[in-house]
Protein backbone atom coordinates (compact mmCIF):
# COMPACT_ATOMS: atom_id res chain seq x y z
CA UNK A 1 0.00 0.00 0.00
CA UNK A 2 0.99 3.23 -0.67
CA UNK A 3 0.21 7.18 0.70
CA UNK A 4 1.23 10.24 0.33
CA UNK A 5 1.42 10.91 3.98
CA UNK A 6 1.90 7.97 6.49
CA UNK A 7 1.25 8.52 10.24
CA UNK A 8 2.91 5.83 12.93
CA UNK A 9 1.16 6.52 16.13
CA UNK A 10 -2.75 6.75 16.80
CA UNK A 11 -2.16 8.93 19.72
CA UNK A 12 -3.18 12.63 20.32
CA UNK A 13 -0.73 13.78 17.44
CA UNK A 14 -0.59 11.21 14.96
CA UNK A 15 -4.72 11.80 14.75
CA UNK A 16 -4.58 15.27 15.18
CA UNK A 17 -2.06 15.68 12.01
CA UNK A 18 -4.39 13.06 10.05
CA UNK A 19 -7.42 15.16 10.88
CA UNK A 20 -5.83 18.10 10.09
CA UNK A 21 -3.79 16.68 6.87
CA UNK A 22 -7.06 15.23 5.21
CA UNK A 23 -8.93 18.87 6.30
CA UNK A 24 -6.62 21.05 4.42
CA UNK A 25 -5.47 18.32 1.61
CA UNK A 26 -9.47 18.44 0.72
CA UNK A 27 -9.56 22.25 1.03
CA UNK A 28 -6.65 21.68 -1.83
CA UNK A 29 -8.98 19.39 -3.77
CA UNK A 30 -5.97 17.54 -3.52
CA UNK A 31 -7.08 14.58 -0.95
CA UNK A 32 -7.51 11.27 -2.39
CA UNK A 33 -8.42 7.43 -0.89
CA UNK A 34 -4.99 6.61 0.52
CA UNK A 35 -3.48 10.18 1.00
CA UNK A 36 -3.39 9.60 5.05
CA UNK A 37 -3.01 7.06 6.18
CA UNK A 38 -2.47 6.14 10.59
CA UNK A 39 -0.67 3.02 11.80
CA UNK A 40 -1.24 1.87 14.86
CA UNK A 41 0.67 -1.32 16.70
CA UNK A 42 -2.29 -2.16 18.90
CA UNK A 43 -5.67 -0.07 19.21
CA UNK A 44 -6.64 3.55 19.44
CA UNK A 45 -6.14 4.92 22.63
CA UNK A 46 -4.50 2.45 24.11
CA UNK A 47 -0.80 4.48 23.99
CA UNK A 48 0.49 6.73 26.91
CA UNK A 49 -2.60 9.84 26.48
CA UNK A 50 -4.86 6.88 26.76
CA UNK A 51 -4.21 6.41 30.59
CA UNK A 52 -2.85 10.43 30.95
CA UNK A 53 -4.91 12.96 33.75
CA UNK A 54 -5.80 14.85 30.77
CA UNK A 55 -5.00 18.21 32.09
CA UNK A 56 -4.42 21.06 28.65
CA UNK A 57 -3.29 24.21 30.82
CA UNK A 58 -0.76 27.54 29.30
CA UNK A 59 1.22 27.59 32.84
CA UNK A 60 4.52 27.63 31.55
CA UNK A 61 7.66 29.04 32.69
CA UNK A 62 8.88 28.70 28.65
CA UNK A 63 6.91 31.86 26.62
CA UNK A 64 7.80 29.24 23.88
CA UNK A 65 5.53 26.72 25.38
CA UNK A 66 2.91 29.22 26.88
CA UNK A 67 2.75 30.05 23.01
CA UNK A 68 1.90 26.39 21.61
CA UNK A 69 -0.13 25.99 24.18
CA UNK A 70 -2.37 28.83 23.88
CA UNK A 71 -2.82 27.92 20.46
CA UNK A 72 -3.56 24.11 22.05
CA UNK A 73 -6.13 25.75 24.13
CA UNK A 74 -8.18 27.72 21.49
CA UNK A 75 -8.67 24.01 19.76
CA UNK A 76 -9.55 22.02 22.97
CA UNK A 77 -11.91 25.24 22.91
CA UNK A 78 -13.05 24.91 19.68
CA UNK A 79 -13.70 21.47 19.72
CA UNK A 80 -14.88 20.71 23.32
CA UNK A 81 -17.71 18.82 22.58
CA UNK A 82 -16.19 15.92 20.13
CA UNK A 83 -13.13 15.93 22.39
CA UNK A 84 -15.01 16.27 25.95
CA UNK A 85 -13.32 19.18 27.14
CA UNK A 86 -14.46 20.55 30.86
CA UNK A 87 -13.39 24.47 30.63
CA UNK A 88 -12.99 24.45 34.53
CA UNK A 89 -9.95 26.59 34.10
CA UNK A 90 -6.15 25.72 36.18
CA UNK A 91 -4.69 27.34 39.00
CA UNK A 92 -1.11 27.40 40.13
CA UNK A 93 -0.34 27.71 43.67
CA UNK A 94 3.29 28.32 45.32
CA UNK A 95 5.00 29.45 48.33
CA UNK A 96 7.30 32.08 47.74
CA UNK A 97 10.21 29.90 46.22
CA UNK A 98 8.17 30.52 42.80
CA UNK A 99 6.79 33.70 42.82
CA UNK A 100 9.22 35.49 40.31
CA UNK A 101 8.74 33.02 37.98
CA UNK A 102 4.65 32.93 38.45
CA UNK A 103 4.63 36.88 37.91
CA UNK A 104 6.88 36.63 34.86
CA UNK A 105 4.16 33.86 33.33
CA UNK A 106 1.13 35.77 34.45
CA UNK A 107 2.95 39.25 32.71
CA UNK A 108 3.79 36.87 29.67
CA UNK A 109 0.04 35.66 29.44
CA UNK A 110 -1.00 39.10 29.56
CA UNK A 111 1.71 39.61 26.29
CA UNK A 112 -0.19 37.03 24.57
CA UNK A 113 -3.77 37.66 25.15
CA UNK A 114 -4.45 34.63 27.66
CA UNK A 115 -6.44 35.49 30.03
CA UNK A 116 -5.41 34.54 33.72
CA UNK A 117 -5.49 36.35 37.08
CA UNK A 118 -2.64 36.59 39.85
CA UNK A 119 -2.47 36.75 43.28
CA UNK A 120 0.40 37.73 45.52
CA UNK A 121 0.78 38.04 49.11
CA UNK A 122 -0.09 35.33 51.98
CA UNK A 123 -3.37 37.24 53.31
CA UNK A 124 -4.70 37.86 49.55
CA UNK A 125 -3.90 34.42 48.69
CA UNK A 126 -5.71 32.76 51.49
CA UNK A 127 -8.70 35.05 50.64
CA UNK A 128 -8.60 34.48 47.18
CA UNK A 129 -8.81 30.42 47.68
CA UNK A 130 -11.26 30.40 50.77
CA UNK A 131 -13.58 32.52 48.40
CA UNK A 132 -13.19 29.65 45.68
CA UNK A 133 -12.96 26.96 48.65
CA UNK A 134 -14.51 27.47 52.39
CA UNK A 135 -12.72 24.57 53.51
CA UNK A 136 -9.06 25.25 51.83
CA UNK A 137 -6.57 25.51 54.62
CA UNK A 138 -2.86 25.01 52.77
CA UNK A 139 -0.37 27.27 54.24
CA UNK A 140 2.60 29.13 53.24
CA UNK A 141 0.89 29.93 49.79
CA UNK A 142 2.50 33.09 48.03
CA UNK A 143 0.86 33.51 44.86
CA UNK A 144 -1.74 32.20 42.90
CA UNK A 145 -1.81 32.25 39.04
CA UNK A 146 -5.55 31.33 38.04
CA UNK A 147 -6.10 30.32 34.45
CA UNK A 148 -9.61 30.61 33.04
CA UNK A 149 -9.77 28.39 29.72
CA UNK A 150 -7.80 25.72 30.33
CA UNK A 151 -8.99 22.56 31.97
CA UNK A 152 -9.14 18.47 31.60
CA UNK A 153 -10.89 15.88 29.04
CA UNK A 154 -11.41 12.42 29.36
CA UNK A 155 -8.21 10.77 28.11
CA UNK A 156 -9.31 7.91 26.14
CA UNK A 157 -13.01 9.82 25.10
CA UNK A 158 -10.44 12.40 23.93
CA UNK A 159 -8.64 10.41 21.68
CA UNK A 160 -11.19 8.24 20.94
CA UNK A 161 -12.84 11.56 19.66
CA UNK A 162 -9.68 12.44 17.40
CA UNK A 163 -10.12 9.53 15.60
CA UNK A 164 -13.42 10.05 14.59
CA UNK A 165 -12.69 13.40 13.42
CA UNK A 166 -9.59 12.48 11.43
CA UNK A 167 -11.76 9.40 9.83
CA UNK A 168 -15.04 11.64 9.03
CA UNK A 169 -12.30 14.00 6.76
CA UNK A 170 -10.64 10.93 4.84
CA UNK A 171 -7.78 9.05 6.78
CA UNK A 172 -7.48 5.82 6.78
CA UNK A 173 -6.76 4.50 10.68
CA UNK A 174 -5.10 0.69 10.42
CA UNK A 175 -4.63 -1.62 13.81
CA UNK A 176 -2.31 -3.81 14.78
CA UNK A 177 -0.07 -3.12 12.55
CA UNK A 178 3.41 -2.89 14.12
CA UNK A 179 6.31 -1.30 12.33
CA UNK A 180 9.99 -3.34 12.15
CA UNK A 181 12.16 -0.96 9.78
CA UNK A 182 12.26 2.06 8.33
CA UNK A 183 13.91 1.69 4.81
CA UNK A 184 15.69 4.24 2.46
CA UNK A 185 15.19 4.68 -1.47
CA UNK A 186 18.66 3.52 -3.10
CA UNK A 187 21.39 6.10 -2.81
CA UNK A 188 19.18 8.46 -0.96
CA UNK A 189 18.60 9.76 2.73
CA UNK A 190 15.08 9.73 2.29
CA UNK A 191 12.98 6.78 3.64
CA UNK A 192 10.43 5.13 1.05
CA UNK A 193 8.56 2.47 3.11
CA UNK A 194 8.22 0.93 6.54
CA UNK A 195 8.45 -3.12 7.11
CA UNK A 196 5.57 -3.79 9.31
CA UNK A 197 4.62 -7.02 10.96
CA UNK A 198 1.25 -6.66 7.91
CA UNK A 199 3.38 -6.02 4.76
CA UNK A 200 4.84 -3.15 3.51
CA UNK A 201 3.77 0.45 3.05
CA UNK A 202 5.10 2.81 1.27
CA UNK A 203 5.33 6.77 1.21
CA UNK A 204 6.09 10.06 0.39
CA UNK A 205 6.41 11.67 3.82
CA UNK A 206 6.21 9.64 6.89
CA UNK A 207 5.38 11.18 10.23
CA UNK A 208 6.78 9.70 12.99
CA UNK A 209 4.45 10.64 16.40
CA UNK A 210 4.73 7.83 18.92
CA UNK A 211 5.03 8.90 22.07
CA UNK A 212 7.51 7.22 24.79
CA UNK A 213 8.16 4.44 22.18
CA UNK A 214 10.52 7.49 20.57
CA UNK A 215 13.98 5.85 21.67
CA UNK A 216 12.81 3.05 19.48
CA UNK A 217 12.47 4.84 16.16
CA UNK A 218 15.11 7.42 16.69
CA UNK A 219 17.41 3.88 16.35
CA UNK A 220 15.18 2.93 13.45
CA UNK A 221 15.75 6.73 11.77
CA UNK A 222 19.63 5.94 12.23
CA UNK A 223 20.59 7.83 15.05
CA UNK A 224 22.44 6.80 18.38
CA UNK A 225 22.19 7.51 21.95
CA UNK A 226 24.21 10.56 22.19
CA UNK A 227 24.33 13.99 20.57
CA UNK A 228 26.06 17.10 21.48
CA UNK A 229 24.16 19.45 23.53
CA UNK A 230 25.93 22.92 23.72
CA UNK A 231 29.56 21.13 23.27
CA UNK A 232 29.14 18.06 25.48
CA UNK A 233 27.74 14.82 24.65
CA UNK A 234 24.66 13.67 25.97
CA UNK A 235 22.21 11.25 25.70
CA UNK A 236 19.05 12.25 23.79
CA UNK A 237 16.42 10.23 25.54
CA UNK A 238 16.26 9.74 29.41
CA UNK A 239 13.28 7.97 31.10
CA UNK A 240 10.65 8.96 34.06
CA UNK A 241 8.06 6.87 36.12
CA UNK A 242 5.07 9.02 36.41
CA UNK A 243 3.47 9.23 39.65
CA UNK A 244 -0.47 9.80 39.23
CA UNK A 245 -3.63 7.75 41.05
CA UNK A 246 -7.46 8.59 41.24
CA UNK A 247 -9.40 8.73 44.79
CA UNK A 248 -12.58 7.38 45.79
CA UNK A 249 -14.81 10.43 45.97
CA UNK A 250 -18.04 11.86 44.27
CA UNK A 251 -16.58 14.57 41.48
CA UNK A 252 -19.86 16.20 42.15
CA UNK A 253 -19.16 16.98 45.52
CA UNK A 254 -15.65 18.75 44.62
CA UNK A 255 -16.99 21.74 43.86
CA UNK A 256 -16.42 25.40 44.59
CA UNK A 257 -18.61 27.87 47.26
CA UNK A 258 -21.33 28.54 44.34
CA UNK A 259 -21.23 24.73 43.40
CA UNK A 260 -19.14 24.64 40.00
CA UNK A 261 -17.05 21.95 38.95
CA UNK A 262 -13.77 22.83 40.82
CA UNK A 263 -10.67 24.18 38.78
CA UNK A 264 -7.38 21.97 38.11
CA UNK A 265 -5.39 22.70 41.19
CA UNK A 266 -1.52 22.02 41.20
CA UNK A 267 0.38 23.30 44.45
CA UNK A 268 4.05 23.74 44.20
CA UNK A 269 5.42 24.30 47.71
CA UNK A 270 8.29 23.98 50.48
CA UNK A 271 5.63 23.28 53.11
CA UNK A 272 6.85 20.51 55.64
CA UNK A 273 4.26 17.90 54.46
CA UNK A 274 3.33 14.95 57.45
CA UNK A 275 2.19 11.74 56.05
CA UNK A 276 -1.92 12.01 57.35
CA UNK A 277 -1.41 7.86 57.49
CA UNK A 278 1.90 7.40 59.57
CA UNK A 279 2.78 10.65 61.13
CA UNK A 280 5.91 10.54 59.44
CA UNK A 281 7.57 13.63 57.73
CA UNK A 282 7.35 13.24 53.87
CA UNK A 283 9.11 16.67 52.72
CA UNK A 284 10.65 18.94 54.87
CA UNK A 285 13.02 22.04 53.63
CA UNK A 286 12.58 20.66 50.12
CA UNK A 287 10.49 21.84 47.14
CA UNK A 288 7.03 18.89 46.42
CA UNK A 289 4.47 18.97 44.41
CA UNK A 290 0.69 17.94 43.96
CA UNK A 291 -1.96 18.02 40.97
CA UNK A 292 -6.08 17.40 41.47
CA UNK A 293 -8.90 17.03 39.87
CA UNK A 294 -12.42 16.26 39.54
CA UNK A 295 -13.06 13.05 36.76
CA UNK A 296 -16.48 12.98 36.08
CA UNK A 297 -15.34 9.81 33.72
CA UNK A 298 -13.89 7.64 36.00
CA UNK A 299 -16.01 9.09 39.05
CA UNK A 300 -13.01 10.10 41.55
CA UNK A 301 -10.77 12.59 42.26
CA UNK A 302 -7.88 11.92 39.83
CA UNK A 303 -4.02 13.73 39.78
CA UNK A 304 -0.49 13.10 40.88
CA UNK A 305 2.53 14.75 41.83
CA UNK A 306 6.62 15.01 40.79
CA UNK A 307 7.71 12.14 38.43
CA UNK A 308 10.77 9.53 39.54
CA UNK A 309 13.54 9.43 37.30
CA UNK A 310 14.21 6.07 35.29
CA UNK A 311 18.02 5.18 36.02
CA UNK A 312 17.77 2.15 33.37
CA UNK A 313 19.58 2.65 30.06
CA UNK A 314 17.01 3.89 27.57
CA UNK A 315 17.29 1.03 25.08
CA UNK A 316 16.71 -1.26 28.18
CA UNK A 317 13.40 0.15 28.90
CA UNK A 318 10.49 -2.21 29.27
CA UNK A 319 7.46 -0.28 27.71
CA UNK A 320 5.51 -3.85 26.96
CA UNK A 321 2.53 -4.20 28.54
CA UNK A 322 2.44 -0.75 28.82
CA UNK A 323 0.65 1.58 31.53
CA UNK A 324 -1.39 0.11 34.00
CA UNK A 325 -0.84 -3.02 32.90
CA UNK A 326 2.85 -3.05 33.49
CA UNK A 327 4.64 -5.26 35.57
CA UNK A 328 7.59 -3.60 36.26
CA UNK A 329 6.67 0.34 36.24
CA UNK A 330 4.16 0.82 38.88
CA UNK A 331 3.69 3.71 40.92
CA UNK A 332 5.36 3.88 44.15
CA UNK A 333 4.00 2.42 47.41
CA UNK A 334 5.01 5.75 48.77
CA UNK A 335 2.87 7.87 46.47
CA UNK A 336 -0.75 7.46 47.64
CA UNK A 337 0.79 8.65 51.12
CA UNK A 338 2.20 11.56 49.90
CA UNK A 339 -0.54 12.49 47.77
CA UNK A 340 -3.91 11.82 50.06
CA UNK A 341 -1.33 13.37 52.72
CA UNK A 342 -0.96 16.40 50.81
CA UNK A 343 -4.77 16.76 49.50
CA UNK A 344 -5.72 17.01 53.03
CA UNK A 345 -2.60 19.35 53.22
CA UNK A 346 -4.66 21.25 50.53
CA UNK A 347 -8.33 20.91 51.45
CA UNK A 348 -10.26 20.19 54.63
CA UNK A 349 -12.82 17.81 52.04
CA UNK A 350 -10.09 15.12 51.66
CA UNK A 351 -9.41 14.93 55.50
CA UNK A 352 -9.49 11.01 56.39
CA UNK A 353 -10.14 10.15 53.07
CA UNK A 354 -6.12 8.17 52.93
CA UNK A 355 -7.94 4.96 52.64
CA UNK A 356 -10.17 5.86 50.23
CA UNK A 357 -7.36 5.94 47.59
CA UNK A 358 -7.85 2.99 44.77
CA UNK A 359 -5.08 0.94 45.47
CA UNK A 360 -4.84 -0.71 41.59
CA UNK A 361 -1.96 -0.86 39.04
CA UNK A 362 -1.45 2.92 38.41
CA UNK A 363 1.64 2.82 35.73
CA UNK A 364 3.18 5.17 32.98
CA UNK A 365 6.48 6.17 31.25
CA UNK A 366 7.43 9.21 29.47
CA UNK A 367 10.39 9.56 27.02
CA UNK A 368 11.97 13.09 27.86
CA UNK A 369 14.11 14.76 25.52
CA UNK A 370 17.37 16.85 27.20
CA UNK A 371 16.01 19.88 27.85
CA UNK A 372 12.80 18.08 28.94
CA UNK A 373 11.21 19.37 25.71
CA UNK A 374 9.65 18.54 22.58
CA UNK A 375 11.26 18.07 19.19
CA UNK A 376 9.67 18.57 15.94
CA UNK A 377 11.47 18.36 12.94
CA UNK A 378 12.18 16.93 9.82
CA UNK A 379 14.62 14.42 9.72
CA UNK A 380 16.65 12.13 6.47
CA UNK A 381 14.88 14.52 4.37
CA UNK A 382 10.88 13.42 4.38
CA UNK A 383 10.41 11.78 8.15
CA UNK A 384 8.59 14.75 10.49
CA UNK A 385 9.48 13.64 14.02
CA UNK A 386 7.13 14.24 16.46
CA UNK A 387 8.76 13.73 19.67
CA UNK A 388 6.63 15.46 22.47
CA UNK A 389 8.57 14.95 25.64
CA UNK A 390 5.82 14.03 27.51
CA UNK A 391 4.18 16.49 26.99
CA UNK A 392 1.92 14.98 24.65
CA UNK A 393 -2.06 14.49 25.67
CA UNK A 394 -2.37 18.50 25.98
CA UNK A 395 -0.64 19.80 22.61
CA UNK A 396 -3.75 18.75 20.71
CA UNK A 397 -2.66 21.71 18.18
CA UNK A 398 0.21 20.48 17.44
CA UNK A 399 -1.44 18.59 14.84
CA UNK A 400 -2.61 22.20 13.15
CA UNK A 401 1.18 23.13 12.73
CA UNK A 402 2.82 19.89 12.04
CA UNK A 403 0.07 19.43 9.05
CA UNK A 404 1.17 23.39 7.47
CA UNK A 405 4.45 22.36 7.68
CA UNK A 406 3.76 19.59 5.90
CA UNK A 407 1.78 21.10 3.08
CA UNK A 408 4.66 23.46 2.62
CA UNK A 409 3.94 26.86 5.46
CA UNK A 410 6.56 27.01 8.29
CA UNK A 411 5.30 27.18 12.01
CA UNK A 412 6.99 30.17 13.89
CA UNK A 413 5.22 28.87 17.01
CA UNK A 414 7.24 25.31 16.24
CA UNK A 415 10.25 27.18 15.36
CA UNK A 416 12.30 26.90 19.38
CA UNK A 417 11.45 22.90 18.68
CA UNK A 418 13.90 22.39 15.96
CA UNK A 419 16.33 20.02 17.02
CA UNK A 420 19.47 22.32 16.29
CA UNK A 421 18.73 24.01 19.20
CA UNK A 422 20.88 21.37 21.29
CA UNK A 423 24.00 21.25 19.34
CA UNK A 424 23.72 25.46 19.42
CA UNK A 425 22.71 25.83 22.78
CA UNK A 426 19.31 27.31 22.50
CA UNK A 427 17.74 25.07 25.49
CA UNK A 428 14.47 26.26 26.96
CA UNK A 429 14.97 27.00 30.38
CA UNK A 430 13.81 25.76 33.45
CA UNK A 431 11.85 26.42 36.44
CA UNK A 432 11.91 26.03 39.99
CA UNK A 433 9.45 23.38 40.17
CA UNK A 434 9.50 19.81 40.51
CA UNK A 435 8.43 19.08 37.91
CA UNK A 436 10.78 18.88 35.02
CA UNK A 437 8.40 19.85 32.27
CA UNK A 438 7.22 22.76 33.79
């Protein structure tokens, strides 16, 4: 079989390119029966968005990521309905470690027309939440950076959605169909068909979008473990465990005074956090943090908090069974401590609730680039690497760009992605939170 455009991945942005491809290819008159077409090795949704807390949110210390993810934003926006997007809006909520950089992304927002407001001071803060929340009670809170349209889908529903969108324009989605090589035309850089475990298909662009399974393909594209960042080598892919579980509690009851669906709420903070199980001390003089939200979906209280770092060498990584169905990358006994601990930290609602958490197999990996952010670029001429950083379930609009740059129009807003940035020393830079994408 043959396309002009072939897609590995079924995930957020191999659909959202498709859907985007096959819109504007038809706007061309130029779309035909096999012009997109999506590979994916198992089923739709069932990839690393498909088990994600499906948070889309703009706070970003980067103004290069507050940018792509604006523009993410205005399509979750756009498209709520097909891709079940709650509009409940984010806050960010620190101690006074991050204030400076809080007030130079609320000032940036402001730059770019988001609309958020901020907070500062202790007494403003705690006014601010108790008039969102009677019963918050976190202390030590400096600022608070509240974002009004961004908020959380249902993962799978999401993707699920993406599909159906990309399929009603004209691509083709194919299952279970896993791809073994990655061959080049004869005396050329370019690659002119995949060996799958169905056959072969060939190409004229191939779009490479699969999530942590990255390290895989980059070996498949031709490239090794190592590249120079800035004048030193270093590896291109590291690994991290991500550290997320759901609690038993009534969404509908996590609500704000005047009974709407509660906002996203991450808390970033030095706070000496006890353990509300053990009476143990869980942080102390060192920077934690917690995400929440209501998941009308699954019926609980779903979030997370910092990721662990993978020491294993990439290529050694275990990502079958993926997710929850892992055997080896689980989340940590430790974590539904910390994180009941520290939602009672937060709110008086969760108070008691510790054994309430659902103790099941909560697993997922994410593929991080060096700088901890994505790549997207064109690589041995005609394959467009989308390689997200896991960052991946919220950048729905990356499919928008990736798809113009396709056809031919260059992305400014994908421009600080370009993989040259490492070897030149253009990495974005980084934040004081604990969380490495942030």
């Amino acid at each position: 079989m043959k396309s002009k455009y072939l897609i590995i991945g079924a995930g957020v942005h191999g659909l959202s390119t498709a859907w985007n491809l096959c819109k504007k290819l038809k706007k061309k008159n130029q779309l035909k029966d096999n012009s997109v077409i999506v590979l994916e090795k198992s089923k739709v949704a069932s990839g690393a968005g498909s088990i994600s807390c499906g948070i889309a949110r703009n706070n970003y210390f980067q103004p290069s990521m507050r940018e792509l993810m604006t523009h993410s934003i205005n399509v979750w926006n756009e498209n709520a309905e097909q891709l079940t997007f709650h509009k409940v809006g984010y806050m960010q909520i620190n101690s006074q470690l991050m204030v400076e950089n809080m007030s130079q992304v609320y000032e940036q927002q402001k730059n770019i027309g988001f609309e958020s407001t901020f907070v500062t001071g202790a007494k403003d803060c705690d006014k601010y939440m108790k008039n969102l929340f009677d019963d918050w009670q976190a202390q030590g809170i400096e600022s608070v950076l509240h974002e009004k349209k961004s908020g959380y889908g249902h993962n799978r529903g999401a993707i699920l959605g993406l599909a159906e969108l990309a399929k009603k324009e004209g691509a083709k989605i194919l299952e279970g169909i896993e791809v073994l090589e990655i061959n080049n035309g004869s005396g050329s850089k370019a690659a002119q068909n995949v060996k799958t475990t169905k056959g072969v298909f060939e190409f004229e662009n191939l779009i490479v979008a699969v999530g942590p399974w990255v390290e895989k393909f980059w070996k498949l594209m031709g490239y090794n473990d190592y590249i120079n960042v800035n004048g030193s080598k270093q590896r291109m892919w590291s690994y991290n465990m991500l550290e997320e579980g759901e609690l038993e509690y009534d969404p509908k009851l996590h609500t704000t005074n005047n009974q709407k669906e509660s906002p996203i709420l991450h808390v970033d903070t030095e706070a000496t956090l006890v353990s509300k199980h053990t009476g143990n001390t869980i942080h102390e003089n060192e920077i934690w943090g917690i995400y929440y939200k209501p998941d009308v979906y699954r019926k609980c209280i779903q979030g997370g908090s910092s990721p662990r770092e993978i020491k294993t060498e990439p290529h050694k990584i275990e990502l079958e069974p993926y997710g929850h169905d892992s055997k080896k990358y689980k989340t940590s006994s430790e974590f539904y401590d910390k994180w009941t601990s520290a939602l009672s930290f937060c709110q008086k609602r969760f108070e008691g609730k510790h054994k309430n958490y659902r103790k099941r197999s909560n697993g997922g990996v994410g593929c991080l680039t060096p700088d901890k952010f994505p790549v997207f670029d064109v690589f041995n001429e005609n394959i467009y690497l989308v390689a997200d950083s896991n960052h991946g379930w919220k950048m729905v609009g990356v499919g928008e760009l990736v798809a113009d740059e396709l056809l031919g129009k260059k992305s400014s807003i994908l421009e600080p992605f370009r993989f040259s940035r490492y070897e030149k020393g253009k990495l974005h830079p980084r934040s004081k939170s604990p969380f490495p994408w942030s």
